[in-house]
Protein backbone atom coordinates (compact mmCIF):
# COMPACT_ATOMS: atom_id res chain seq x y z
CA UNK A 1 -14.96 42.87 -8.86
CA UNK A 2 -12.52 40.03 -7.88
CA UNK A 3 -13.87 38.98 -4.29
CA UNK A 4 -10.84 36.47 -4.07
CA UNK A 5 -7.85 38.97 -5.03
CA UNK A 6 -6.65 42.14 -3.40
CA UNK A 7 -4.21 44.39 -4.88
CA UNK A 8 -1.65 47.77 -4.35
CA UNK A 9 -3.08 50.29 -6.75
CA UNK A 10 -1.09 49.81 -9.49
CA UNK A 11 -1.44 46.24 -10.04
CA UNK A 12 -5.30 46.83 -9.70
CA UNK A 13 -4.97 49.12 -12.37
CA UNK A 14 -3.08 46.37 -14.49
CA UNK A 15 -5.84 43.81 -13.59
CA UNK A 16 -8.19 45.59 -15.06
CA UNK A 17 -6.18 46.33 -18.09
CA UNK A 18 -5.68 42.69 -18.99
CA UNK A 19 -9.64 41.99 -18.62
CA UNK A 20 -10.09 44.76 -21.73
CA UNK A 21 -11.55 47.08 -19.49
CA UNK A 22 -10.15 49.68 -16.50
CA UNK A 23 -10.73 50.91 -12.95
CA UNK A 24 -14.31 52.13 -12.53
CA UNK A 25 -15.34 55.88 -12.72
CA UNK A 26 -18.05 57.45 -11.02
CA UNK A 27 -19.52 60.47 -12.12
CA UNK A 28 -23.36 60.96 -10.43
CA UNK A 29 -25.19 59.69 -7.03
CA UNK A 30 -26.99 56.96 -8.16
CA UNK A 31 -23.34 54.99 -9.72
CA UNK A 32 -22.47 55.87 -6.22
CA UNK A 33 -25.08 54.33 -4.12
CA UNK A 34 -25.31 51.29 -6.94
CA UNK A 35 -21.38 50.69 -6.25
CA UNK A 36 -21.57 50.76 -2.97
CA UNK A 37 -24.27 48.36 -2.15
CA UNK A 38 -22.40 45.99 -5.14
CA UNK A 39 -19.12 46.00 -3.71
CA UNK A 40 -20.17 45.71 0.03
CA UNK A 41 -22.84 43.04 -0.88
CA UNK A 42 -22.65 39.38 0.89
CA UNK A 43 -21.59 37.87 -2.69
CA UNK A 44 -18.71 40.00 -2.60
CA UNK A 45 -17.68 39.03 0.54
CA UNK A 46 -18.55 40.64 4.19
CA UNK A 47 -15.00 42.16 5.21
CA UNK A 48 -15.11 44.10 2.60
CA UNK A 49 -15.03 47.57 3.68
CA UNK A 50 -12.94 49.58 1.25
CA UNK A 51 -11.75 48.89 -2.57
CA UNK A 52 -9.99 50.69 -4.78
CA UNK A 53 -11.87 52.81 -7.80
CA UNK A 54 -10.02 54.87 -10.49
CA UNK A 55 -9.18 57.89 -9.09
CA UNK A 56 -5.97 59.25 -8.39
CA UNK A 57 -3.98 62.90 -7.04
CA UNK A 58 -1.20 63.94 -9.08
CA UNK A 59 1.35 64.95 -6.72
CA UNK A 60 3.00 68.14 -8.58
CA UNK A 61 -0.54 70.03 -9.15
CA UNK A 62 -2.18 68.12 -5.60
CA UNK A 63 -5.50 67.50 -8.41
CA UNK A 64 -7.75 65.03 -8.35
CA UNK A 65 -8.39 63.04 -11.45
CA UNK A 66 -10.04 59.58 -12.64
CA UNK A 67 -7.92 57.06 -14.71
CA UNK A 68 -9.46 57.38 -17.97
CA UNK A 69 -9.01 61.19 -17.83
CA UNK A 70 -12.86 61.31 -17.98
CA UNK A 71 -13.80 65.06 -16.27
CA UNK A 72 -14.36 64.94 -12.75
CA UNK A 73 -18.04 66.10 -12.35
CA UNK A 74 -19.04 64.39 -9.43
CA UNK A 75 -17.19 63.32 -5.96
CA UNK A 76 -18.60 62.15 -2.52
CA UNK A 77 -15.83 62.31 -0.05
CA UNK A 78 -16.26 61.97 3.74
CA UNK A 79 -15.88 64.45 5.79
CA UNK A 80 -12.20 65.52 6.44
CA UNK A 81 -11.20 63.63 2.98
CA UNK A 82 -9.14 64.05 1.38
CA UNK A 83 -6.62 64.71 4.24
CA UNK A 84 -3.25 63.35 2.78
CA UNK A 85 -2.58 62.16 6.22
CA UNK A 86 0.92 61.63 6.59
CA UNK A 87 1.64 62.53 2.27
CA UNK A 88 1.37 58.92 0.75
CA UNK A 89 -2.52 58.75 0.72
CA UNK A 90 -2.52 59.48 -3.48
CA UNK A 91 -5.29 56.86 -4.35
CA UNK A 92 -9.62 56.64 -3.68
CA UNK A 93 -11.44 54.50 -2.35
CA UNK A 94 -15.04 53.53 -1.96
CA UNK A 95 -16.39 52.59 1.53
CA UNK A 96 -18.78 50.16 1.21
CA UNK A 97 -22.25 49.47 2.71
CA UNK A 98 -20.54 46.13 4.39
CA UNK A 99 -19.40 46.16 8.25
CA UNK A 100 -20.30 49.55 8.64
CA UNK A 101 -20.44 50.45 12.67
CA UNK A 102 -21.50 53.43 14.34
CA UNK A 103 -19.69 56.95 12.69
CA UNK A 104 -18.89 55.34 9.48
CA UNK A 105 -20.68 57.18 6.27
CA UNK A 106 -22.18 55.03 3.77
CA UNK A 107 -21.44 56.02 -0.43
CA UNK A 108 -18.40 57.87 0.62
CA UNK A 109 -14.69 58.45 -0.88
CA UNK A 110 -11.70 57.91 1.35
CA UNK A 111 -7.90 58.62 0.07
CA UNK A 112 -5.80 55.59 0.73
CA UNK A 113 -2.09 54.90 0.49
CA UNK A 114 -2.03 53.02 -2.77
CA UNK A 115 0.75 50.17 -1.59
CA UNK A 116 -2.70 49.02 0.71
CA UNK A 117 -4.15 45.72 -0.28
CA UNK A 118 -7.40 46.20 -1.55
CA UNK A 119 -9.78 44.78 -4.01
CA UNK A 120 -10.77 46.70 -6.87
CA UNK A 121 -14.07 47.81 -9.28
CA UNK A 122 -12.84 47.50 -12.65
CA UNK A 123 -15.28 48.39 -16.02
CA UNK A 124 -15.34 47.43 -19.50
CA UNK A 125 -14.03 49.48 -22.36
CA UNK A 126 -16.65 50.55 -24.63
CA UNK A 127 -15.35 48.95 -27.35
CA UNK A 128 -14.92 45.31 -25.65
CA UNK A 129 -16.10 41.89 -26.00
CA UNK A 130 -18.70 41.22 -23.79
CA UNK A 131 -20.24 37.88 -22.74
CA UNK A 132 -23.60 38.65 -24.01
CA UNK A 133 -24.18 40.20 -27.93
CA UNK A 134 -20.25 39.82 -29.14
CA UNK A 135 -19.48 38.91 -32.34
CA UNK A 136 -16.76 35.95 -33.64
CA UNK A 137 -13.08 37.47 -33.96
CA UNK A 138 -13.43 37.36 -37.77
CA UNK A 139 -16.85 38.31 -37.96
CA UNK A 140 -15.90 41.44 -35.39
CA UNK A 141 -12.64 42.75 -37.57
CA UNK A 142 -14.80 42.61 -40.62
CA UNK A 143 -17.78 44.46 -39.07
CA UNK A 144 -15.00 47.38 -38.09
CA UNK A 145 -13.34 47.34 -41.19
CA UNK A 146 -17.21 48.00 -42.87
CA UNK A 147 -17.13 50.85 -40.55
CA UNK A 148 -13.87 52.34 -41.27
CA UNK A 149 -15.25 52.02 -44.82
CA UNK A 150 -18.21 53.75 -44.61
CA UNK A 151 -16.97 56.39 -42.16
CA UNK A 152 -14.23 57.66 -44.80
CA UNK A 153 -17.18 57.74 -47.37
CA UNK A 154 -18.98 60.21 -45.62
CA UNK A 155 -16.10 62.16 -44.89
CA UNK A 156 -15.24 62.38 -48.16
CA UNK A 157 -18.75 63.13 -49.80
CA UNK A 158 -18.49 66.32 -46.88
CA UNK A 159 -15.39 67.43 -47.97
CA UNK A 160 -16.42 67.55 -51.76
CA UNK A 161 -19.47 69.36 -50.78
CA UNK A 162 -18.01 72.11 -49.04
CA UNK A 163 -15.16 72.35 -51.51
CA UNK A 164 -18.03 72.91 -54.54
CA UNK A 165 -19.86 75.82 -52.15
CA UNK A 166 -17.06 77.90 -51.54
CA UNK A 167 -15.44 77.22 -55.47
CA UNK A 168 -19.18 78.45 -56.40
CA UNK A 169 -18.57 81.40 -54.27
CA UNK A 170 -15.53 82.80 -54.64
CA UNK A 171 -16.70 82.27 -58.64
CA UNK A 172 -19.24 85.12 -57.54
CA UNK A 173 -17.49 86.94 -56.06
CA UNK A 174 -14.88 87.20 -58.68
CA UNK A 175 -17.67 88.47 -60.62
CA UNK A 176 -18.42 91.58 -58.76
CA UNK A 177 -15.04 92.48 -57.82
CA UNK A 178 -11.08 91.63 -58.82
CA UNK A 179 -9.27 94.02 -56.42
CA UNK A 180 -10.17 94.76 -52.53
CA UNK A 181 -7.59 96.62 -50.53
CA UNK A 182 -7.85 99.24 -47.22
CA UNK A 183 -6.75 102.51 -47.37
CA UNK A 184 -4.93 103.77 -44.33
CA UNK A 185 -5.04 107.64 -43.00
CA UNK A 186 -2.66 109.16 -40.87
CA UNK A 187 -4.52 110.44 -37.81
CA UNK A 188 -6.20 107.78 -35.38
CA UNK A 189 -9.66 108.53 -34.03
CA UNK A 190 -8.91 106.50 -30.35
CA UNK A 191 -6.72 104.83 -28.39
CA UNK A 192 -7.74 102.55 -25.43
CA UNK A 193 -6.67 99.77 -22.99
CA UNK A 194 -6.18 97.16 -26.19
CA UNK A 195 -4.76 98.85 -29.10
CA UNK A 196 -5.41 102.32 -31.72
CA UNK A 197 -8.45 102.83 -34.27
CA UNK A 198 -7.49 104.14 -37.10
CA UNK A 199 -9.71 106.10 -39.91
CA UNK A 200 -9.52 103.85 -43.08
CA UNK A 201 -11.28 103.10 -46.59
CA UNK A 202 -12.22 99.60 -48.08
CA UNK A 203 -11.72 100.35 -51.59
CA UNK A 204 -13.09 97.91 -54.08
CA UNK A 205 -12.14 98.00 -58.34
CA UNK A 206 -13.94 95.65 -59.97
CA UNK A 207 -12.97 94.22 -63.45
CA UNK A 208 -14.88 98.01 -65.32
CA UNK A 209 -11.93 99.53 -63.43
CA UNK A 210 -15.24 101.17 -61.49
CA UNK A 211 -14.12 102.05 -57.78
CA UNK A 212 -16.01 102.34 -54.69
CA UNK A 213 -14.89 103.33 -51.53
CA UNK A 214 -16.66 102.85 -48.05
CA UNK A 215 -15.59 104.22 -44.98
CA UNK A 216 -14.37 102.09 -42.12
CA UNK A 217 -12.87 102.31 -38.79
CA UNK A 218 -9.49 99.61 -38.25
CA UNK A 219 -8.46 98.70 -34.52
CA UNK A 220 -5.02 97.35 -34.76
CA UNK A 221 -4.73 95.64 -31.58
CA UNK A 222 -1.59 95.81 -28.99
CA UNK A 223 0.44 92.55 -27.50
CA UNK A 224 -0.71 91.90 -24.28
CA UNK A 225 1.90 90.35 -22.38
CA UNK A 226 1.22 86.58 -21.31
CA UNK A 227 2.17 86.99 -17.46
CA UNK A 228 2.91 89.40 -15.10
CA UNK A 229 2.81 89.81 -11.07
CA UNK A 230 -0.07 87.45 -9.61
CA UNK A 231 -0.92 87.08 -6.44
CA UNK A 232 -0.04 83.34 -5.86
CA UNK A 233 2.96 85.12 -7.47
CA UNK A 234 3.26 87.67 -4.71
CA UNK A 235 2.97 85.29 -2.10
CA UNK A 236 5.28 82.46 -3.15
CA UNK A 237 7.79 85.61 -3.18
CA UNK A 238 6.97 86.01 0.24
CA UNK A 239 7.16 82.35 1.61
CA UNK A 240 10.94 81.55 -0.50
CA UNK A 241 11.84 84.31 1.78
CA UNK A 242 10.76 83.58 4.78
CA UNK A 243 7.55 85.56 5.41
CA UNK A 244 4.29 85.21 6.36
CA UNK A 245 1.56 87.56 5.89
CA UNK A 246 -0.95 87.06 7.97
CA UNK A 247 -3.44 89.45 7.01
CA UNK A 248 -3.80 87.72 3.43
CA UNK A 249 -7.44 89.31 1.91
CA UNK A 250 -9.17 91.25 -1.09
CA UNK A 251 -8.68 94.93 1.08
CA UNK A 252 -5.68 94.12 0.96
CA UNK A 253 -5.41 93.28 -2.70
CA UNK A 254 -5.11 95.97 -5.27
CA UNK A 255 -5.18 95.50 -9.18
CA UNK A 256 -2.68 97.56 -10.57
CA UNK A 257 -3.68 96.81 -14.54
CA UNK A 258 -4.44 93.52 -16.44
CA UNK A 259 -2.48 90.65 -15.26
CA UNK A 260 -1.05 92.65 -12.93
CA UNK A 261 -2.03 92.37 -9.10
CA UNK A 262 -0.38 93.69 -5.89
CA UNK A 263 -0.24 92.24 -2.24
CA UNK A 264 -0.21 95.24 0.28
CA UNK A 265 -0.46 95.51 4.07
CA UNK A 266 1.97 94.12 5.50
CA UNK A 267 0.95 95.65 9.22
CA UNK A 268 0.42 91.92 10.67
CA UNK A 269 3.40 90.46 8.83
CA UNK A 270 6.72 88.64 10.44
CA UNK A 271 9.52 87.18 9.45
CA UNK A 272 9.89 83.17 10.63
CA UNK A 273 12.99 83.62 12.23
CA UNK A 274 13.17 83.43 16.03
CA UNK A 275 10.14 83.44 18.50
CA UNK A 276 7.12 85.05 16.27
CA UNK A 277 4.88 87.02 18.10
CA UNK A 278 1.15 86.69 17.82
CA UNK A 279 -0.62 89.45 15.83
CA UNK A 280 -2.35 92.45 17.99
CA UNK A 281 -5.23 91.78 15.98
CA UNK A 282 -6.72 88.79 14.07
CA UNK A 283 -8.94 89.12 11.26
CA UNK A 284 -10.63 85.15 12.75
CA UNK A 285 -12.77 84.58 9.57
CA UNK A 286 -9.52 84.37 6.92
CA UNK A 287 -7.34 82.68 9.68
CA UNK A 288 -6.97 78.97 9.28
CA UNK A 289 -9.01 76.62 12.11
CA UNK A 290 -5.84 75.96 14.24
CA UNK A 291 -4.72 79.63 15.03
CA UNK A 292 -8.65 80.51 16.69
CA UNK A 293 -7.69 77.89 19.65
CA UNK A 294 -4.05 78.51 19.80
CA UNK A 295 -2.91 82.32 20.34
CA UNK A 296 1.22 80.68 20.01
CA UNK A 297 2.34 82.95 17.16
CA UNK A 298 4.74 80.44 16.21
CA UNK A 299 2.20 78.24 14.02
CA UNK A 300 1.75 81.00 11.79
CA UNK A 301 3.34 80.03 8.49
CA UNK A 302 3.18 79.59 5.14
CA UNK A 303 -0.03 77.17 5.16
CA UNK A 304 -1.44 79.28 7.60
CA UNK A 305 -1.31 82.20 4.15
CA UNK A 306 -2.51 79.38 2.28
CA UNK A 307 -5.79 79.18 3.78
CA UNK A 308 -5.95 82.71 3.59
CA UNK A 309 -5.60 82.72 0.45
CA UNK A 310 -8.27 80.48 -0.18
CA UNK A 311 -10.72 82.99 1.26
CA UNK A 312 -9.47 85.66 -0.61
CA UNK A 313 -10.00 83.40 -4.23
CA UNK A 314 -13.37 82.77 -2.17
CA UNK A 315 -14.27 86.77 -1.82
CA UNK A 316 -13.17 87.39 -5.67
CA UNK A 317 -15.13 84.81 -7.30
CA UNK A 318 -17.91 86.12 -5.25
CA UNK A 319 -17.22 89.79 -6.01
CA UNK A 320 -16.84 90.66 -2.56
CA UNK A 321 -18.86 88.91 -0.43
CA UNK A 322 -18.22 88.77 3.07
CA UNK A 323 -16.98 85.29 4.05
CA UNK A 324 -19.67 82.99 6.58
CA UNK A 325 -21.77 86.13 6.27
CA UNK A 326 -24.79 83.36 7.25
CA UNK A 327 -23.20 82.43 9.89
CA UNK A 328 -24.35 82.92 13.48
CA UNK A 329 -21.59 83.02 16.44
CA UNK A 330 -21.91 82.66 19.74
CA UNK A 331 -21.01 86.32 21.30
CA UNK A 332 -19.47 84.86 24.12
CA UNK A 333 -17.02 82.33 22.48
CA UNK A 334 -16.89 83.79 18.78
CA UNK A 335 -13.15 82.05 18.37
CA UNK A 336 -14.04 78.64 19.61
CA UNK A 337 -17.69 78.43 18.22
CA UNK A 338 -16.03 79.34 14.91
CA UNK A 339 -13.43 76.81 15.44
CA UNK A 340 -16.27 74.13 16.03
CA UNK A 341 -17.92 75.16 13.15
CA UNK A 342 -14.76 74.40 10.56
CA UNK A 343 -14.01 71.51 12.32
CA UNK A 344 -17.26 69.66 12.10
CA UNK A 345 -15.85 69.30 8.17
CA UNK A 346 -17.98 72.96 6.88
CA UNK A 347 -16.44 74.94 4.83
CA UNK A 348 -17.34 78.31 2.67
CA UNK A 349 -19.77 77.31 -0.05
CA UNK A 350 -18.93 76.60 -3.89
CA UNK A 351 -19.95 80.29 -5.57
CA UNK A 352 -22.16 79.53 -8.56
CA UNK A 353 -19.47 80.91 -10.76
CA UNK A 354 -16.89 78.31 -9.71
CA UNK A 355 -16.15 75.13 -11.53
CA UNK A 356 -15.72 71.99 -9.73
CA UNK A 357 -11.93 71.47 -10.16
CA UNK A 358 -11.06 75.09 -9.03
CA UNK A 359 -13.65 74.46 -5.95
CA UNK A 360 -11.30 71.31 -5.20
CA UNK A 361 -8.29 73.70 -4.77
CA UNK A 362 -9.90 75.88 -2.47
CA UNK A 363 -10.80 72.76 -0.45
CA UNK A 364 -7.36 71.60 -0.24
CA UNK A 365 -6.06 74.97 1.04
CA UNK A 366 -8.95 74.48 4.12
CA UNK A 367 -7.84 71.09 4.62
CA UNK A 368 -7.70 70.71 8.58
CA UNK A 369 -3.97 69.26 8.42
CA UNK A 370 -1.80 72.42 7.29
CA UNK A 371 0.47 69.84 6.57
CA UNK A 372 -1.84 68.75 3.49
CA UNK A 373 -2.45 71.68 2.28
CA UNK A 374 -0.75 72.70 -1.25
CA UNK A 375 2.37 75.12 -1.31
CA UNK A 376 2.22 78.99 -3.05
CA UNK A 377 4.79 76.97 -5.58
CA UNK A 378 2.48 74.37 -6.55
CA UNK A 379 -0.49 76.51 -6.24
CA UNK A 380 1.46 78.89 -8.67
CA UNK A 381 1.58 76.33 -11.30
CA UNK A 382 -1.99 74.93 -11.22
CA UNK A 383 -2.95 78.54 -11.50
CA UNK A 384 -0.82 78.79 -14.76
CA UNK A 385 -2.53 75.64 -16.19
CA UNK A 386 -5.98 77.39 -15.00
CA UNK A 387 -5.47 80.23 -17.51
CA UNK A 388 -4.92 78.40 -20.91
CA UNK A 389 -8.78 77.74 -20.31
CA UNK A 390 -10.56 80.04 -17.55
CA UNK A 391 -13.60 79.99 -19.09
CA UNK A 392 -13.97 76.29 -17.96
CA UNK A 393 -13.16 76.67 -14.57
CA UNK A 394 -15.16 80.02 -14.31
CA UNK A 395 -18.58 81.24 -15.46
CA UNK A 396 -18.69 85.06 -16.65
CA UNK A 397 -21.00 86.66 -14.29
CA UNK A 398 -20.83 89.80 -14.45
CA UNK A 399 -22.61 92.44 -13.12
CA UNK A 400 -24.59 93.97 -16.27
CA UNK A 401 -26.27 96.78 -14.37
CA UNK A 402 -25.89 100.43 -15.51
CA UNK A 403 -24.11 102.15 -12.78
CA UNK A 404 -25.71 104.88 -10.90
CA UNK A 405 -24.71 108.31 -12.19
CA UNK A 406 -26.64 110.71 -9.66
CA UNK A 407 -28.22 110.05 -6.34
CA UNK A 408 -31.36 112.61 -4.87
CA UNK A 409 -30.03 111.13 -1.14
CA UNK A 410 -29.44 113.68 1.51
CA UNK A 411 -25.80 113.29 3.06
CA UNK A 412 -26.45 111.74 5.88
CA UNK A 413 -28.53 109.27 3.86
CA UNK A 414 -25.38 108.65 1.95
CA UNK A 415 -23.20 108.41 4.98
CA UNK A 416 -26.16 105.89 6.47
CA UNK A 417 -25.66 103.86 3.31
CA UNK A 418 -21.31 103.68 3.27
CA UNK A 419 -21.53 102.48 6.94
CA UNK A 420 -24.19 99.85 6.39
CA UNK A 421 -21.85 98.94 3.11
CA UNK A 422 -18.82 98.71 5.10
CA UNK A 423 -20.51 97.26 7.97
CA UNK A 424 -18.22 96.08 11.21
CA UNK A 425 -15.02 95.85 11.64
CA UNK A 426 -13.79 92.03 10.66
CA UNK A 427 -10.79 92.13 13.39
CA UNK A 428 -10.71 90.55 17.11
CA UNK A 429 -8.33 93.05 19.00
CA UNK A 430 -6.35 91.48 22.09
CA UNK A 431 -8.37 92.88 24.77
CA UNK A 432 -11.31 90.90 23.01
CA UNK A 433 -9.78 87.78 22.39
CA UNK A 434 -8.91 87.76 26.20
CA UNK A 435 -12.10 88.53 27.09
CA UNK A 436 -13.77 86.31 24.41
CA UNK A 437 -16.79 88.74 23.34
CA UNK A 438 -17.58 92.23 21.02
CA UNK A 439 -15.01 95.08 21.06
């Protein structure tokens, strides 16, 4: 770090650059806590309170991501960051243990606009000179050049060795057999969601013109269409034309069929034309934090579907769970103690199943300023980037238990069992939210 220059993002990124090395990543606690107490230390300089670090938010997908496109595995941002305040805050930065007064956080990540003047942690490149241990020029080319060597040696020497196993085998097995072929019959034994199985023989004729057949079953497998409706779909359908939903949640979802899901209900809708009227009933726990104070129905829009739909990504990557179902309210004030709760910076928990990147997109459609919160359009398109590789942003949990065929329960046992399933209802009717306690 360069106590005696401060620099706009960019040209802190081109420092670094020109010192063979780049702006510093952080990817665990203790980097954190060591960076912090560095860069806020009295060498350093005491008004130091924030420098720049090399992460940045790509504006089309709103994603976080460091510099040397290293994964994002760790963060530590203060509470209410990132906000986006006012749309130009695009760059991190790292508060530092220095001048810290009362209500400042110590080994925490603000966003920053990146024209501010700041100085910057930069890092060495793996692969440069260092002050301490580096070889002469010459001596250093050479040394690489030895490597280069060696590396295509073993290459090569792999190559020739797999080359001679599968020669050696395909030598066998032109000893047992010259012809192999599968012998279709008409009639199909199945059909299901992915394609037909068909009855079939693998017929071998080896070089004694002796045949064998064995029978086999052959599934040949249907296209599955790459996209269909979605329900960031459905919804950026909804806001190009003007409507918000309102009542945005997984009993209102329904899957029609792979890659094919449907937004219904559209009881609480309106159109945003006018004077909108405030919904006859809320549902307050997939409402964002700024309609619980303020019953004007006008601030219903699309960021307000946005966090709903948050909470609904929330309830299906928990199967179902309801949302702050922890959480104890205060029966008098339910709306404002919930309020309180979301704006003390809490938020619904990361399900176990949910990768760190996708978690960050839920957190941006909570963030506190619906003005910072990402559009159905964008949200559409880093949802298309998310399928090419779910599996990373996603853990397959699912529920391996054999369902339950028969039940020995009387029928009020049964009914008992529904109604503690279903459990309240999750709305706050008029009367109620005038009142401010149970229906």
């Amino acid at each position: 770090m360069d106590k005696t220059n401060r620099f706009i993002y960019d040209h802190a990124k081109t420092y670094c650059a020109s010192n063979d090395g780049n702006l510093v990543t952080i990817h665990n606690e203790d980097e954190n806590k060591f960076l912090t107490k560095f860069a806020g230390s009295p060498e350093m300089g005491s008004s130091t309170r924030y420098v720049f670090f090399g992460l940045s938010l790509d504006k089309k997908t709103g994603i976080w991501s460091f510099e040397d496109n290293s994964t994002l595995d760790y963060h530590s941002w203060n509470p209410y960051q990132p906000d986006n305040a006012n749309g130009n805050e695009a760059c991190g930065a790292l508060l530092t243990s220095s001048n810290l007064g009362p209500g400042w956080f110590t080994s925490g990540w603000n966003d920053m606009p990146c024209d501010s003047q700041l100085n910057a942690l930069c890092q060495k490149n793996a692969l440069s000179n260092t002050s301490s241990g580096a070889l002469p020029m010459g001596q250093n080319s050479n040394f690489i050049i030895l490597i280069g060597v060696l590396g295509l040696l073993i290459v090569l020497t792999i190559a020739l060795t797999i080359c001679c196993y599968f020669r050696k085998k395909v030598r066998k097995h032109r000893k047992i057999a010259s012809i192999a072929l599968v012998q279709f019959k008409r009639e199909h034994t199945g059909e299901g969601e992915f394609g037909i199985v068909y009855a079939a023989k693998y017929i071998i004729i080896d070089k004694a013109s002796n045949t064998k057949k064995y029978p086999v079953a052959v599934k040949v497998i249907k296209e599955i269409p790459k996209s269909e409706t979605n329900m960031e779909q459905a919804m950026e359908y909804l806001a190009k034309n003007r409507i918000v939903h309102r009542d945005l949640a997984t009993r209102n979802i329904l899957m029609k069929r792979n890659y094919h899901v449907e937004v219904t209900d559209f009881g609480l809708s309106a159109v945003l034309e006018g004077t909108i009227r405030n919904p006859q009933k809320m549902a307050f726990k997939w409402v964002p934090m700024e309609c619980l104070i303020n019953f004007d129905g006008n601030l219903y829009c699309e960021a307000t579907d946005v966090w709903s739909f948050g909470v609904t990504c929330w309830e299906i990557l928990t199967f179902a769970r309801l949302p702050y179902e922890k959480l104890i309210l205060d029966r008098r004030s339910i709306l404002s103690s919930m309020y309180q709760y979301l704006a003390d910076g809490k938020r619904l928990e990361r399900p176990t199943n949910c990768g760190l990147e996708l978690y960050q997109v839920l957190l941006m459609c909570w963030a506190s300023n619906p003005k910072s919160r990402p559009t159905f359009s964008t949200l559409k398109e880093t949802f298309e980037k998310f399928t090419r590789n779910p599996y990373s942003l996603i853990i397959d949990q699912r529920n391996k238990k054999n369902p339950m065929i028969s039940t020995n329960d009387s029928l009020d046992e049964q009914i008992n069992m529904i109604n503690k399933i279903l459990g309240d209802d999750e709305y706050l009717y008029d009367e109620v939210k005038l009142k401010l306690k149970w229906s």
